[in-house]
Protein backbone atom coordinates (compact mmCIF):
# COMPACT_ATOMS: atom_id res chain seq x y z
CA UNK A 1 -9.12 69.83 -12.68
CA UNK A 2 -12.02 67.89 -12.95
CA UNK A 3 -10.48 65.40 -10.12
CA UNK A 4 -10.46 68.90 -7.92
CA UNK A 5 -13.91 69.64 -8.70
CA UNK A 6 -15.28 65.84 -7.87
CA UNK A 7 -13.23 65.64 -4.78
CA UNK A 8 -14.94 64.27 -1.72
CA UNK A 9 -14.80 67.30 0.19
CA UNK A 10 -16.38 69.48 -2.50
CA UNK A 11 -18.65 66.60 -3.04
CA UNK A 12 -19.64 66.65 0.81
CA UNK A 13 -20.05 70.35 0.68
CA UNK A 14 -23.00 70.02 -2.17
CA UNK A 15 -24.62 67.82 -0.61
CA UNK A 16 -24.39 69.37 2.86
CA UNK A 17 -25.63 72.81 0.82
CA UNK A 18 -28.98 71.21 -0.51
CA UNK A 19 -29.51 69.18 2.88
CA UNK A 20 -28.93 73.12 3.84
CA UNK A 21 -31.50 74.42 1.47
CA UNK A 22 -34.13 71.87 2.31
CA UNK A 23 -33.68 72.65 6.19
CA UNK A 24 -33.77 76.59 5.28
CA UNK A 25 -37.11 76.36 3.21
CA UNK A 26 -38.27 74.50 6.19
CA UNK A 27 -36.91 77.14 9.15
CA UNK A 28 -38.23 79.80 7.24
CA UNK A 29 -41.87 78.74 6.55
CA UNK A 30 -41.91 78.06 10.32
CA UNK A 31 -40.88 81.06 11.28
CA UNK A 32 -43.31 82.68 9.39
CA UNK A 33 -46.06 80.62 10.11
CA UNK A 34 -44.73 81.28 14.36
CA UNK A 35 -44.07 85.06 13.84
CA UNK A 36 -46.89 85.77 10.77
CA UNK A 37 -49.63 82.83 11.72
CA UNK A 38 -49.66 82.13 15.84
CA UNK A 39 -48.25 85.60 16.78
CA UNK A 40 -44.91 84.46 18.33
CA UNK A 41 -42.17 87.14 18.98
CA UNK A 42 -39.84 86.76 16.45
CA UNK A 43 -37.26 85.77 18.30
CA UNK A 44 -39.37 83.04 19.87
CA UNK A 45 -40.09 81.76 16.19
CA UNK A 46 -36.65 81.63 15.62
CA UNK A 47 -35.68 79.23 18.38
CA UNK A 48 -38.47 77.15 17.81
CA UNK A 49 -37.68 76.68 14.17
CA UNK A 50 -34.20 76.39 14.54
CA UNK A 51 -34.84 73.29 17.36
CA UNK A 52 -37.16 71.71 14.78
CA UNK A 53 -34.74 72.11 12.04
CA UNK A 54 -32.19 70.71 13.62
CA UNK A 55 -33.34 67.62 13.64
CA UNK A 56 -34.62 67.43 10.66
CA UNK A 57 -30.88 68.27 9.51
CA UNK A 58 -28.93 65.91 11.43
CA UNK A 59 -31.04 63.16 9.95
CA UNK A 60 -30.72 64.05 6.60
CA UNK A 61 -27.05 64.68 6.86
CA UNK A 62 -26.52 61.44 8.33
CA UNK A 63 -28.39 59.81 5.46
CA UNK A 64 -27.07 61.98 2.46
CA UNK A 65 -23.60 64.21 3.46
CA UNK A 66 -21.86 61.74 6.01
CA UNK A 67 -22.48 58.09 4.86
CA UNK A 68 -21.36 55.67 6.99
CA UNK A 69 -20.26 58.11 9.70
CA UNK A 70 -19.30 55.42 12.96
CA UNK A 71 -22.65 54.45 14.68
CA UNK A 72 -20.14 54.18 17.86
CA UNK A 73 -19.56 57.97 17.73
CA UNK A 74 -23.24 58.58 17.61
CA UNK A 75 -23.85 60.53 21.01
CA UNK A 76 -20.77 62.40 20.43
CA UNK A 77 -21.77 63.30 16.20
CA UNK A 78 -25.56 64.19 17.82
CA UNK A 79 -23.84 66.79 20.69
CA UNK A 80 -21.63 68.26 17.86
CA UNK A 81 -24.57 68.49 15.42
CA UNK A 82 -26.34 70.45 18.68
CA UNK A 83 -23.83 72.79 19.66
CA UNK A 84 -23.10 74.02 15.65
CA UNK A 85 -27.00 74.65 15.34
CA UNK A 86 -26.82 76.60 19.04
CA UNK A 87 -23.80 78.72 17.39
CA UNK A 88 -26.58 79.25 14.23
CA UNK A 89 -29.33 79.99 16.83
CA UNK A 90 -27.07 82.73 18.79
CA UNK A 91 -25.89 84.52 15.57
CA UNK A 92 -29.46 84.27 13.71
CA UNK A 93 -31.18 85.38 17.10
CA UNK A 94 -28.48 88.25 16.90
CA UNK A 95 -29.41 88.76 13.34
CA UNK A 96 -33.32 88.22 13.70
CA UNK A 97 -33.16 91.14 16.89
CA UNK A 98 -31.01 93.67 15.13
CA UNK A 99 -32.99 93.40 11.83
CA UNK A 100 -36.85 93.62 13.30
CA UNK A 101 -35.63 96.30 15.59
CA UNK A 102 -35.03 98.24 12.04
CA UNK A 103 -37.45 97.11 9.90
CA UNK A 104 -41.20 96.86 10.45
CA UNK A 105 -42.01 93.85 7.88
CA UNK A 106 -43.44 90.57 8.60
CA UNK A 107 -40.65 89.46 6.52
CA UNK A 108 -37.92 91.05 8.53
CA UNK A 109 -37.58 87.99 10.79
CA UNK A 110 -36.96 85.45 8.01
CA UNK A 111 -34.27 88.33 6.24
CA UNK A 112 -32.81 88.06 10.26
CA UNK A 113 -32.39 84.23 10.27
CA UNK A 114 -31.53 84.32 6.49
CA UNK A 115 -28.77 86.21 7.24
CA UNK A 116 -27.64 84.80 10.81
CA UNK A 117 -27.36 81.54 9.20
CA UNK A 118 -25.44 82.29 5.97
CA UNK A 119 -23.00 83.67 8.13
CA UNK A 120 -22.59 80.73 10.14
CA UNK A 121 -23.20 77.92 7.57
CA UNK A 122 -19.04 77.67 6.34
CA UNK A 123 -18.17 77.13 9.89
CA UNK A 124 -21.19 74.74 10.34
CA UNK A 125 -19.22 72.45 7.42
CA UNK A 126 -16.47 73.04 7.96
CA UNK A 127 -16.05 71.68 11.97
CA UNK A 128 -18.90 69.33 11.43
CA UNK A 129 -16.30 67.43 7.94
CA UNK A 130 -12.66 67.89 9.61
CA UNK A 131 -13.82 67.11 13.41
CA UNK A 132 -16.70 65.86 13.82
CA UNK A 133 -17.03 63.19 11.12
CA UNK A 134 -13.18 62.89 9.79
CA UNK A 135 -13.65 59.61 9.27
CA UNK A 136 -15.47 60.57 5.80
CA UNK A 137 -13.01 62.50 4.73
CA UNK A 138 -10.22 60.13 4.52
């Protein structure tokens, strides 16, 4: 049991869910300081954030979830990295539109990208451990 709950995998997945956390506390103060501070639509603020988090969360995955990933597979790791936070962009835009159409709160755009992203984030780990850096996982 305890060799189930230590696996590499599961171990992977922790880490990739606080690299998560810190990039989430980060997306959502920016959105609020684009929507709430400069006046940005909120879908705007989103985008932005989500492009600026990004980054921020490929580095720190590379330096804390996927350890060694193969420097040679660099361009191809950055692309997949890219095209996983563009799936989280499209279904937290999705989310962000659908909830400030409802709700008339400043908050309603970080509840939008909240929930976008929490429904994309198993995926996220999911292709980003078994494709894009398998070579951790053996």
């Amino acid at each position: 049991m305890n060799e189930t709950l230590g696996s590499p995998t599961r171990q992977r997945a922790a880490r990739f869910l606080c690299v998560t956390v810190i990039t989430a506390g980060l997306g959502q103060f920016l959105i609020l300081l684009f929507f709430a501070g400069f006046g940005w639509p909120a879908v705007v603020a989103n985008a932005v954030a989500v492009l600026i988090v990004a980054i921020v969360g490929f580095i720190l995955s590379l330096k804390f979830v996927w350890v060694g990933s193969d420097p040679s597979a660099r361009t191809m790791q950055i692309g997949a990295f890219f095209a996983m936070s563009v799936l989280g962009l499209l279904v937290s835009t999705a989310t962000v539109r659908f909830v400030t159409e409802r709700v008339d709160h400043v908050l309603a755009a970080n509840v939008g990208s909240f929930l976008g992203y929490g429904i994309a984030w198993l995926m996220r780990f999911f292709v980003l451990d078994r494709v894009i850096f398998r070579a951790q996982a053996s």
